[in-house]
Protein backbone atom coordinates (compact mmCIF):
# COMPACT_ATOMS: atom_id res chain seq x y z
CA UNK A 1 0.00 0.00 0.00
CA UNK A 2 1.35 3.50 -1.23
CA UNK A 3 0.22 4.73 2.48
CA UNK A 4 -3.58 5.90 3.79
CA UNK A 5 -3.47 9.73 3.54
CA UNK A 6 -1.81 11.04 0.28
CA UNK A 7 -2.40 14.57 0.17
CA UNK A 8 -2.93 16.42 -3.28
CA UNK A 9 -0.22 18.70 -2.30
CA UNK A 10 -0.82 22.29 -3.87
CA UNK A 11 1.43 24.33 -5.85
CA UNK A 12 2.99 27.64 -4.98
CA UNK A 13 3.21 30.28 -6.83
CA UNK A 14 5.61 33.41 -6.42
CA UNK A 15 4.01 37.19 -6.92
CA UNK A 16 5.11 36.42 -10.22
CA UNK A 17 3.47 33.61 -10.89
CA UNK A 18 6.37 31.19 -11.33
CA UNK A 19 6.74 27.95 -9.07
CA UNK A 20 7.90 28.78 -5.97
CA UNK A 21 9.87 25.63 -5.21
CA UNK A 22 10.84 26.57 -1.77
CA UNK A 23 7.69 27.02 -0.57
CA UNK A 24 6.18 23.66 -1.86
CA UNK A 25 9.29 22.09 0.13
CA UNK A 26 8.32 23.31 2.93
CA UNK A 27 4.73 22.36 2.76
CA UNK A 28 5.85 18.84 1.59
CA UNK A 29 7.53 18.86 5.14
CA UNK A 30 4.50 20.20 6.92
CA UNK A 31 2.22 18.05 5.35
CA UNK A 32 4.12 14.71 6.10
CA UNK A 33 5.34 16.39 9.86
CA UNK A 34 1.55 16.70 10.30
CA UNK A 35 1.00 12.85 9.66
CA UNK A 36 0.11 12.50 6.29
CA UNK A 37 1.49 9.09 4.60
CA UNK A 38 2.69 11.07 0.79
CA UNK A 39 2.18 13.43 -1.44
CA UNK A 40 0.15 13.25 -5.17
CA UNK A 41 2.65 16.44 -6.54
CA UNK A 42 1.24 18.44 -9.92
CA UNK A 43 -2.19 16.52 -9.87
CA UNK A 44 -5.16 18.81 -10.50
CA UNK A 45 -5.38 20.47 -6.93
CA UNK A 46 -1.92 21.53 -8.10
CA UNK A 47 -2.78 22.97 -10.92
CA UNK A 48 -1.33 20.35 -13.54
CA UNK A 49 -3.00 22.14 -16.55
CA UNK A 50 -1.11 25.01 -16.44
CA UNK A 51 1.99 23.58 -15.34
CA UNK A 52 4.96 22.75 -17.90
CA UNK A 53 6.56 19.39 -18.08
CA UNK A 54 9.31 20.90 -16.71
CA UNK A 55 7.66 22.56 -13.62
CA UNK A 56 6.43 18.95 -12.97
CA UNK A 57 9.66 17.17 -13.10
CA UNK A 58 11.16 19.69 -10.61
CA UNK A 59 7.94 19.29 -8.41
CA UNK A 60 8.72 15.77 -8.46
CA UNK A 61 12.20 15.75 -8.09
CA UNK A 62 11.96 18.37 -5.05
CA UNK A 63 9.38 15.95 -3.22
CA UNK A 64 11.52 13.20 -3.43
CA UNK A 65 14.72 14.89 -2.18
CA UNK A 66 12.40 16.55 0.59
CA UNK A 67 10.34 14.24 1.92
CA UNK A 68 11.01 10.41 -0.05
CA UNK A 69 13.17 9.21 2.60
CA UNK A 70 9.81 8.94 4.61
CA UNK A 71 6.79 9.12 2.74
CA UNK A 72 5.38 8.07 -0.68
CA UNK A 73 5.91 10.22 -3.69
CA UNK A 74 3.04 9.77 -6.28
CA UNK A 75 3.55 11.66 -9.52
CA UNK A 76 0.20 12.66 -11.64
CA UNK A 77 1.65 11.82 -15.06
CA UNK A 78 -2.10 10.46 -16.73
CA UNK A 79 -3.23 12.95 -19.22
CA UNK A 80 -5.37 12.57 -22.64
CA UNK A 81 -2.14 11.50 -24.60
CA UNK A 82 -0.69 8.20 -24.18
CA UNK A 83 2.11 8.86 -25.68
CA UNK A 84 2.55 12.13 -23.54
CA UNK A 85 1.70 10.11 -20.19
CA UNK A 86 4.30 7.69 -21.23
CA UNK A 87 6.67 10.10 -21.54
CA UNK A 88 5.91 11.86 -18.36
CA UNK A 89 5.86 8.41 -16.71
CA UNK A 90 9.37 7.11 -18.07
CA UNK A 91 10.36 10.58 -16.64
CA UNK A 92 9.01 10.92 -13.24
CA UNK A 93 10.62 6.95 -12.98
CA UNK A 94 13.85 8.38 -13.45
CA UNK A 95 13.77 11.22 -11.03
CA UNK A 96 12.77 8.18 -8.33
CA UNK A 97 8.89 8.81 -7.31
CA UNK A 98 7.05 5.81 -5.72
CA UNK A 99 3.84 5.09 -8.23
CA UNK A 100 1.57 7.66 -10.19
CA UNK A 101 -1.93 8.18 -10.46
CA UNK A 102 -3.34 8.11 -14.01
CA UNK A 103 -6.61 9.90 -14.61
CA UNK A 104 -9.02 8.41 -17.42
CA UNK A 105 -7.91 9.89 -20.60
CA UNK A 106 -10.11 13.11 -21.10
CA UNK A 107 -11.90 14.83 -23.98
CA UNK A 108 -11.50 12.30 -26.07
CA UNK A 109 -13.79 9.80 -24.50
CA UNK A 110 -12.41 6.81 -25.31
CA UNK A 111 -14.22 3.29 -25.50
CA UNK A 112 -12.95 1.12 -22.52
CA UNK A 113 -10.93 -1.07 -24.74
CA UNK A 114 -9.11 2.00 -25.45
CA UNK A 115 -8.77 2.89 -21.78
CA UNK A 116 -7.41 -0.65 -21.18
CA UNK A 117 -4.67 -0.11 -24.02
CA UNK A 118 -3.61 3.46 -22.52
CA UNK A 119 -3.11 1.97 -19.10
CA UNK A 120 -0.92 -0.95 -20.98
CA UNK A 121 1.46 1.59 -22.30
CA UNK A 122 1.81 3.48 -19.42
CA UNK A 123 2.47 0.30 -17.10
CA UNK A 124 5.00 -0.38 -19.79
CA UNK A 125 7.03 2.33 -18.60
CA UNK A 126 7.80 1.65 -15.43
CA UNK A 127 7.68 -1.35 -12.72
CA UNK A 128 6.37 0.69 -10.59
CA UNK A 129 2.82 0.88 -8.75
CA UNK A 130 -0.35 2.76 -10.61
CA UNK A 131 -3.30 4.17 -9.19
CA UNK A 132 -5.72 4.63 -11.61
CA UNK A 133 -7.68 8.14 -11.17
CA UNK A 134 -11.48 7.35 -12.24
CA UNK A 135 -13.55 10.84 -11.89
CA UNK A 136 -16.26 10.37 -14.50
CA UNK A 137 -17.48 14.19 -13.23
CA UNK A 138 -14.89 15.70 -15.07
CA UNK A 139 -13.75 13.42 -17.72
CA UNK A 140 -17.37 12.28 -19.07
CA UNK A 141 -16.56 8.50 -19.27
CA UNK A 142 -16.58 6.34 -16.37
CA UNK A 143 -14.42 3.50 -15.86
CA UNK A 144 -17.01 0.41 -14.97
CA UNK A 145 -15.74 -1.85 -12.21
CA UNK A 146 -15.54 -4.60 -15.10
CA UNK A 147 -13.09 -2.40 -17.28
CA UNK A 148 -11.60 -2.12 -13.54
CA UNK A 149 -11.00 -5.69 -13.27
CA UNK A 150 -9.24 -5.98 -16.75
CA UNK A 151 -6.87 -3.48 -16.03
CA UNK A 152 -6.41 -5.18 -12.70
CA UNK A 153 -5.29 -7.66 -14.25
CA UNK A 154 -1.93 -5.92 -15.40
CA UNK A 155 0.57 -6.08 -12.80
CA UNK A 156 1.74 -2.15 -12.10
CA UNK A 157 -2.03 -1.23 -11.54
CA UNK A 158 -2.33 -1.80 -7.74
CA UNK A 159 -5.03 0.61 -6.93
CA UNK A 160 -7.80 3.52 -7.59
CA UNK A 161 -8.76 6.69 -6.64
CA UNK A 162 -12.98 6.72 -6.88
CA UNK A 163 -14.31 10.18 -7.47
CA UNK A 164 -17.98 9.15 -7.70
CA UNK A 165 -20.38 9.16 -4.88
CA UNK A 166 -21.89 5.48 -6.01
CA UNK A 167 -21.17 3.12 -2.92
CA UNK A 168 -22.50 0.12 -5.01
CA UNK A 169 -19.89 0.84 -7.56
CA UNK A 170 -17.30 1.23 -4.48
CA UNK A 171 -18.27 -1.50 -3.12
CA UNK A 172 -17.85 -4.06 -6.32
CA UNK A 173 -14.37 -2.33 -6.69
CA UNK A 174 -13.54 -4.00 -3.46
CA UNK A 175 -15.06 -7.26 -3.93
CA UNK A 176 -14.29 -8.01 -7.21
CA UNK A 177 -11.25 -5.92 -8.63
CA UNK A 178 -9.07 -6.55 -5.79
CA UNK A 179 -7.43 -3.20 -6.27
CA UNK A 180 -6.93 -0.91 -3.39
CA UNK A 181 -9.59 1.53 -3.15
CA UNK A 182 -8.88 5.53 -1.99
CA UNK A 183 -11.44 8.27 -1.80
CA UNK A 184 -11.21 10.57 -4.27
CA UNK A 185 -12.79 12.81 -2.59
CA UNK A 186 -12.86 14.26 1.24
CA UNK A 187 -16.55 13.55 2.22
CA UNK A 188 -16.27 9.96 0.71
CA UNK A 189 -13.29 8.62 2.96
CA UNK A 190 -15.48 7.66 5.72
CA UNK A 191 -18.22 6.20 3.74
CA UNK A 192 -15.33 4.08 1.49
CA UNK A 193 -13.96 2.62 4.69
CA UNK A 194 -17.21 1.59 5.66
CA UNK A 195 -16.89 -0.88 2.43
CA UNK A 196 -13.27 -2.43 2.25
CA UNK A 197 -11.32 1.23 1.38
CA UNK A 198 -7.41 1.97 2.29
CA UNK A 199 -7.69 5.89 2.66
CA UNK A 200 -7.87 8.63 0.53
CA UNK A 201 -6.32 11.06 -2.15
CA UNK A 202 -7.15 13.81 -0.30
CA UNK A 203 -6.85 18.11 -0.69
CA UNK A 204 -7.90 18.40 3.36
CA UNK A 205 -4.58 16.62 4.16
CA UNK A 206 -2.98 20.13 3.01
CA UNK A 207 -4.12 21.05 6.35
CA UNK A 208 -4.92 18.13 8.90
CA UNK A 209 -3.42 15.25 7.37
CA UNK A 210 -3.21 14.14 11.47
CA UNK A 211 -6.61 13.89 11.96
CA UNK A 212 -7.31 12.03 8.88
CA UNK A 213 -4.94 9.76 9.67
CA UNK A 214 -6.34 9.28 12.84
CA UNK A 215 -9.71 8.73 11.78
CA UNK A 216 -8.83 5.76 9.32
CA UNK A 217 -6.50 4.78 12.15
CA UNK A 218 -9.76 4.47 14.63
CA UNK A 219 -11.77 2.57 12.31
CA UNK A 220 -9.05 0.08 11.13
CA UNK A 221 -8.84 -0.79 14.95
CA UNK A 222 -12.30 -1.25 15.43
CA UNK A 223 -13.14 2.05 17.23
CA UNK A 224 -16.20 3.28 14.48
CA UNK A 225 -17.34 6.36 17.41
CA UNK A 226 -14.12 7.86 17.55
CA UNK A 227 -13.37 7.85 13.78
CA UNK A 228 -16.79 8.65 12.70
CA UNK A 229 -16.16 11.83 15.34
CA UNK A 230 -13.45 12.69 13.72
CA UNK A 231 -15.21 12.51 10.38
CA UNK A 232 -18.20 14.70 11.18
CA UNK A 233 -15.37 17.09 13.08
CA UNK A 234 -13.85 17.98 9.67
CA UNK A 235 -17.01 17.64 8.05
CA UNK A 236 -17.47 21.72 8.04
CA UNK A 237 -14.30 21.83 6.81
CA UNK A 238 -14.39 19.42 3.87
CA UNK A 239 -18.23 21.38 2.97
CA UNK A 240 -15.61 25.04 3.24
CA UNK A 241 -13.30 23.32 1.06
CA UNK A 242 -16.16 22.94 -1.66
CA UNK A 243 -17.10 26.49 -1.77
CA UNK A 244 -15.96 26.86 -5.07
CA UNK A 245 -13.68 25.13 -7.11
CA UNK A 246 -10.26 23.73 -5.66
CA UNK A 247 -7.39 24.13 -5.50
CA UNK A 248 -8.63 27.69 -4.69
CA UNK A 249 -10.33 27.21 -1.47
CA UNK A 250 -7.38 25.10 -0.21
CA UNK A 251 -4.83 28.16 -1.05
CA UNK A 252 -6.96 30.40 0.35
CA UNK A 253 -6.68 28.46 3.96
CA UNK A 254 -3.36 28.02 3.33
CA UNK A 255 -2.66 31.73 2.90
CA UNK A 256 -5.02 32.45 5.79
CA UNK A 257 -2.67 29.90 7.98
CA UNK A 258 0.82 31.62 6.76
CA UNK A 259 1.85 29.36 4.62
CA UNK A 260 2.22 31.49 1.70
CA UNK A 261 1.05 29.45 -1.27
CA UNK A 262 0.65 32.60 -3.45
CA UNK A 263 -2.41 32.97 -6.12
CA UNK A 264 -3.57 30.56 -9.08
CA UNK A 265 -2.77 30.62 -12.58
CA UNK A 266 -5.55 31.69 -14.63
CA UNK A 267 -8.12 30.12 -15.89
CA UNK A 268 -8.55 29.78 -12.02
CA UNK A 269 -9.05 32.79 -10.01
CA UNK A 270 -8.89 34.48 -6.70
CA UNK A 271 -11.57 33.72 -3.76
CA UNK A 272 -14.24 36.50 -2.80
CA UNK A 273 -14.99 37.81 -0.03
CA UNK A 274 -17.66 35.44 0.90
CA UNK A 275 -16.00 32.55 0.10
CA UNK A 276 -12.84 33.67 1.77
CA UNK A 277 -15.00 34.06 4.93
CA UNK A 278 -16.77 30.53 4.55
CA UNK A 279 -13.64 29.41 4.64
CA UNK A 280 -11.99 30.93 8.11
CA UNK A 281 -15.41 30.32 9.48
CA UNK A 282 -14.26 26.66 9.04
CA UNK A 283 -10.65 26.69 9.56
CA UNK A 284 -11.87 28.27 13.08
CA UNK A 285 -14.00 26.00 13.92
CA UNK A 286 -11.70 23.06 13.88
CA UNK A 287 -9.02 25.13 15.80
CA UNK A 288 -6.84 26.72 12.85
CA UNK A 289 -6.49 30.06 13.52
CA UNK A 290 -2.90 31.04 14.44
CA UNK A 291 -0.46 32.10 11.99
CA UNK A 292 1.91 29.01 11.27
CA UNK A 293 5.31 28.90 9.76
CA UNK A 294 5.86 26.22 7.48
C-alpha cells in the first residue's frame, strides 16, 4: 500500500506567478510532519493544466529529495495522450517517485478497450505501482468496475482513486477488482472505509493530514465512534473546502494559515470575499487560527 493519507499537495506560486519551489518544500515537510502518509505532486489540486513538463519534473524531483526518505511520492503523469503520459511516466521513474496516479484519458472519451490499451502503455514504462484516477465528473466516461477488473489484471495497476459518490460501484471495486480503493474525494473517505477502502487522495490533508490519519487509524482498529467523530469534526471543513472550485479554497486556507502558497494561474481565479470568509469560518471551527510557519 502507497500509504492511507496522500495529500494532493498544492502548488505555490511566487508574486510572479512562477513555481515557488521553496515554498512547496516546505509544505511537503509540513504536510508529512503533520501525519500524512505522501504526497500526489502536480495533480489537479496543483494545478497540472497550467503547469509545464518541466515545472512537474522539478515538483517531483523536489518531493523526493524533501520528503522520499519517509513518505510516498506519487507523480500525476495520466493525461489525454498516451504517448505524452508515457513520456511523463518514463520521466518521473527516473527522477525516483514511488507510483503515479493516471486519470481516465479526457476529452476524447475513449471506449474502454481504449482505456485498457492506454493503461498498458503506461504500465510499460515503469515497474512501478499505478493508481488509476477514475472521476467520470470531469472526464465524461466512467471507468465500470468490469473495465476495472481488466486493467487489474496488469501487474503495475495496484489501486484507484474513486471520485464518484456510487457506494454500489465502491463496493464491487472492493469485492471483485481486488485493487486498493482511496477516496477521491474528502466527504467519501469515511463512507469508502465503511466498504473495504485503504484511505484517501485527499486536498484536506494540506491542512490536517493528522486527523485524517487518525480517523482511518480508529476505524481500522475497530473504534467506528471515535473515527466517525473525527469525520463529522472535519465535516465543516471538507463542505468550506467545496465552496468553489479547488485548488482555490485550499490556497486560500493556506494563505489564511501563513503558509504562503501565493495565487492561481488563470483560468482559475482568486476567492471573494464570501468565500474567503466561509472558509476561516471553518478553519476556526476546527481550531486553525494562528499564523503558522511552514
Amino acid at each position: 500500500m502507497l500509504g492511507e493519507v496522500l495529500t494532493a499537495i498544492v502548488t505555490p506560486f511566487d508574486k510572479d506567478g512562477a513555481v515557488d519551489y521553496d515554498r512547496f518544500r516546505a509544505l511537503a515537510r509540513h504536510v508529512i510532519d503533520g501525519g500524512g502518509d505522501g504526497l500526489v505532486v502536480a495533480a489537479t489540486t496543483g494545478e497540472s493544466p497550467t503547469l509545464s513538463d518541466e515545472e512537474k519534473l522539478q515538483l517531483w524531483s523536489a518531493a523526493v529529495d524533501e520528503v522520499g526518505e519517509r513518505a510516498t511520492v506519487i507523480a500525476s503523469t495520466g493525461t489525454y495522450s498516451t504517448a505524452h503520459s508515457v513520456h511523463l511516466t518514463e520521466q518521473a521513474h527516473r527522477l525516483g517517485v514511488d507510483g503515479y496516479l493516471v486519470v481516465t484519458p479526457y476529452y476524447n472519451k475513449p471506449p474502454p478497450r481504449g482505456i485498457v490499451e492506454h493503461f498498458k502503455a503506461i504500465a510499460a514504462a515503469s515497474d512501478k505501482p499505478i493508481i488509476v484516477y477514475n472521476i467520470p465528473q470531469r472526464v465524461v466516461v466512467n471507468i465500470e468496475p468490469e473495465t476495472l477488473a481488466e486493467l487489474a489484471t496488469i501487474p503495475t495497476v495496484r489501486a484507484v482513486k474513486q471520485a464518484t459518490e456510487e457506494l454500489d460501484q465502491a463496493q464491487r471495486i472492493v469485492d471483485e477488482t481486488g485493487l486498493e480503493l482511496y477516496a477521491g474525494s474528502d466527504h467519501l473517505v469515511y463512507p469508502f472505509l465503511e466498504v473495504g477502502g485503504v484511505g484517501g487522495v485527499v486536498v484536506h490533508g494540506n491542512l490536517v493530514p493528522g486527523r485524517v490519519k487518525e480517523m482511518i487509524g480508529f476505524y481500522k482498529e475497530g473504534d467506528v465512534e471515535s473515527a466517525r467523530a473525527i469525520d463529522e469534526e472535519l465535516a465543516p471543513l471538507v463542505e468550506a473546502l467545496g465552496v468553489t472550485i479547488n485548488p482555490i479554497p485550499v490556497k486560500a486556507a493556506l494563505n489564511l494559515l501563513g503558509h504562503e502558497v501565493g495565487g492561481l494561474r488563470l483560468p482559475l481565479v482568486e476567492a471573494t470575499e464570501e468565500e474567503l470568509r466561509v472558509v476561516r469560518s471553518a478553519l476556526e471551527g476546527v481550531g486553525l487560527t494562528a499564523p503558522v510557519r511552514a
